[in-house]
Protein backbone atom coordinates (compact mmCIF):
# COMPACT_ATOMS: atom_id res chain seq x y z
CA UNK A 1 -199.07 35.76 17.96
CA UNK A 2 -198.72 39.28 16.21
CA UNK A 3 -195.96 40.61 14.37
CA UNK A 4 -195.08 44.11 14.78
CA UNK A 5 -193.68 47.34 12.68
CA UNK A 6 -190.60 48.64 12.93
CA UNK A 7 -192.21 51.70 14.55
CA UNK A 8 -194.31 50.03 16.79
CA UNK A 9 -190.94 48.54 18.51
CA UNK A 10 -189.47 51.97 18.36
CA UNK A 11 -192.64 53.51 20.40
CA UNK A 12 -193.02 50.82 22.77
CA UNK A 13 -189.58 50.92 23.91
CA UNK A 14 -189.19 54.96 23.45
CA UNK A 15 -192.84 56.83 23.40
CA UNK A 16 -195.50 54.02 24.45
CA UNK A 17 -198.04 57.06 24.32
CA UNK A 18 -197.78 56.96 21.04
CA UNK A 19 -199.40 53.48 20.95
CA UNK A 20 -203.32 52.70 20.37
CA UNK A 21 -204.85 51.02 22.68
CA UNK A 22 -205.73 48.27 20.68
CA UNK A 23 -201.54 48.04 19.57
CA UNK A 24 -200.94 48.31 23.89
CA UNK A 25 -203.74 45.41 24.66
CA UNK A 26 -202.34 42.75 21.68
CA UNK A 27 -198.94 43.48 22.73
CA UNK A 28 -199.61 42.63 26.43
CA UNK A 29 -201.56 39.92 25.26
CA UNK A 30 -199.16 38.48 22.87
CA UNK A 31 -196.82 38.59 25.56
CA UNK A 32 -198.67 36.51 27.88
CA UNK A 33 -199.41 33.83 24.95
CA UNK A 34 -197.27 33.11 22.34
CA UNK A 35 -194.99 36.12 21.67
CA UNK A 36 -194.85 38.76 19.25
CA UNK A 37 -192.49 38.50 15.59
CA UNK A 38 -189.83 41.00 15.07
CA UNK A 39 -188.68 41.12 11.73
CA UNK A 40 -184.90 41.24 11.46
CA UNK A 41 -185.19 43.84 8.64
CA UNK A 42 -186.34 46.04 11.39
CA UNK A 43 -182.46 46.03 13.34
CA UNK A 44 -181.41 47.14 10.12
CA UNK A 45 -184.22 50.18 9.87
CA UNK A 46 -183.51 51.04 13.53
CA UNK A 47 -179.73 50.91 12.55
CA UNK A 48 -180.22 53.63 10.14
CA UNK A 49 -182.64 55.84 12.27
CA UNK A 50 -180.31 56.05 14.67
CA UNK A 51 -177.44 56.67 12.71
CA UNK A 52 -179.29 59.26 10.65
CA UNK A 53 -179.90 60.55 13.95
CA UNK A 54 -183.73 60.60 13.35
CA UNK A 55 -184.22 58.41 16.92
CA UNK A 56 -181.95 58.97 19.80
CA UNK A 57 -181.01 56.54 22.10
CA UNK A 58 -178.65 57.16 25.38
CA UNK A 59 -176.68 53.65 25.05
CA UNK A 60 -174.80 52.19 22.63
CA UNK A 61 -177.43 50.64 19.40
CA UNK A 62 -176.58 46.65 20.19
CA UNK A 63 -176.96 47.71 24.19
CA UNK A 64 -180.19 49.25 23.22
CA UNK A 65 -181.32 46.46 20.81
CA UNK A 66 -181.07 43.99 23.93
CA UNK A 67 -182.85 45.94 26.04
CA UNK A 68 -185.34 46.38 23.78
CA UNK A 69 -185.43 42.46 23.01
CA UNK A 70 -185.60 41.48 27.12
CA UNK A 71 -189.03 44.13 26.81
CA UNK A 72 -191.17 41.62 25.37
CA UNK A 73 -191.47 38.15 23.87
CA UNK A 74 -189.91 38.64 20.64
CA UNK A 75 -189.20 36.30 18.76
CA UNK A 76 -186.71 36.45 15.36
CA UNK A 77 -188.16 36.31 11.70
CA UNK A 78 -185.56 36.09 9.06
CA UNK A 79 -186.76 36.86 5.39
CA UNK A 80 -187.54 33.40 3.72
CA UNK A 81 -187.54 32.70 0.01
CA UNK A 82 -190.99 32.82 0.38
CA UNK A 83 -191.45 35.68 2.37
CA UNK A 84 -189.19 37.63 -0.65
CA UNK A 85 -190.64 36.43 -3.15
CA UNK A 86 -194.36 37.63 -1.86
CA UNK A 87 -192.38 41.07 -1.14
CA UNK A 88 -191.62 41.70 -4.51
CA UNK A 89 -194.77 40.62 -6.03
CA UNK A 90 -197.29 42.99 -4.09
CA UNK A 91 -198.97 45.80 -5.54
CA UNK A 92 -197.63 49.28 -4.79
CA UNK A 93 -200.84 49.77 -2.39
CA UNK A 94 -199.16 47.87 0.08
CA UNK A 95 -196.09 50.37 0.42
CA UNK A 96 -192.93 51.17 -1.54
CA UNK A 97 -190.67 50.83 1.24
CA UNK A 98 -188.56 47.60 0.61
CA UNK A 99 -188.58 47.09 4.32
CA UNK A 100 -192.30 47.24 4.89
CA UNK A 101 -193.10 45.18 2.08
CA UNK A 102 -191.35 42.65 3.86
CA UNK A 103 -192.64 42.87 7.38
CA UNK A 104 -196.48 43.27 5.21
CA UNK A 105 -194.94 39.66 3.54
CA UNK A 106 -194.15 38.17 6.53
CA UNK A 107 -197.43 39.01 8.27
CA UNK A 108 -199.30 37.26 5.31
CA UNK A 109 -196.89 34.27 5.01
CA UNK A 110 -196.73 33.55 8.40
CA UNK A 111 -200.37 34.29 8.72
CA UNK A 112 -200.91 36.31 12.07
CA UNK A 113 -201.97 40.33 11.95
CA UNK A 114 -199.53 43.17 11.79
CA UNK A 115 -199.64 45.91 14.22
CA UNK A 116 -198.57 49.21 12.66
CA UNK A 117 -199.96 52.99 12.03
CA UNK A 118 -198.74 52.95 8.45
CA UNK A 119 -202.10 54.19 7.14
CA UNK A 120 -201.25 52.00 3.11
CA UNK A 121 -200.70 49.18 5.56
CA UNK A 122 -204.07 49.22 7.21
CA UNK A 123 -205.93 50.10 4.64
CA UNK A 124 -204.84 47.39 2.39
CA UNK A 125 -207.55 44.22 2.05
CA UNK A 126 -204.85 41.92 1.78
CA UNK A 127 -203.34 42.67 5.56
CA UNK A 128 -205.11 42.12 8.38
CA UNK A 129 -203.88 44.57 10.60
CA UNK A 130 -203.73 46.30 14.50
CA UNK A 131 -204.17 49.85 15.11
């Protein structure tokens, strides 16, 4: 099981060339096994880059979202108490952005690695991450 970044869901549906080939080979893999965590914080980031026009999508947003969901074996991960309280307690070094702090959270509460780019992501000791 992996969990994935907003971004990584974004290129895999959109731009998969924009994926490492480590990201590609986990995601096929987590496919085949046990299925790969999509935070729900990330409908609501996709939600805004779309309206913000900063992705562009040719169907409607939910049409797209359930596309996107049939891809791969996603699986929904609601923010727990636990999983906020862990956001709000780690160290800027992780990332500012409320919604990565969560998906970074939910990678260490749930325990499996998170597969991003986001270079303070990767290079943080407490994350073991994909790229």
């Amino acid at each position: 099981m992996i969990i994935v970044d907003t971004h990584v869901i974004i290129w895999d549906a959109l731009k998969p060339e924009l994926l490492s080939k480590k990201a590609k080979k986990s995601i096929a893999q987590a496919n085949e096994e046990s299925g790969i965590i999509f935070c729900e914080i990330s409908l609501w980031e996709i939600a805004m880059l779309v309206q913000k026009r900063r992705i562009s999508i040719e169907a409607p947003y939910q049409d797209s979202i359930k596309l996107v969901l049939s891809s791969n074996k996603y699986q929904f991960q609601g923010i727990t108490p636990e999983i906020a309280e862990l956001s709000s307690l780690l160290s800027e070094e992780i990332n500012k952005d409320p919604a990565d702090r969560i998906i970074a959270a939910t990678s260490l509460v749930m325990g499996v690695p998170l597969v991003t780019a986001d270079s303070n992501l990767n290079q943080s000791d407490r994350l073991r991450t994909i790229w």
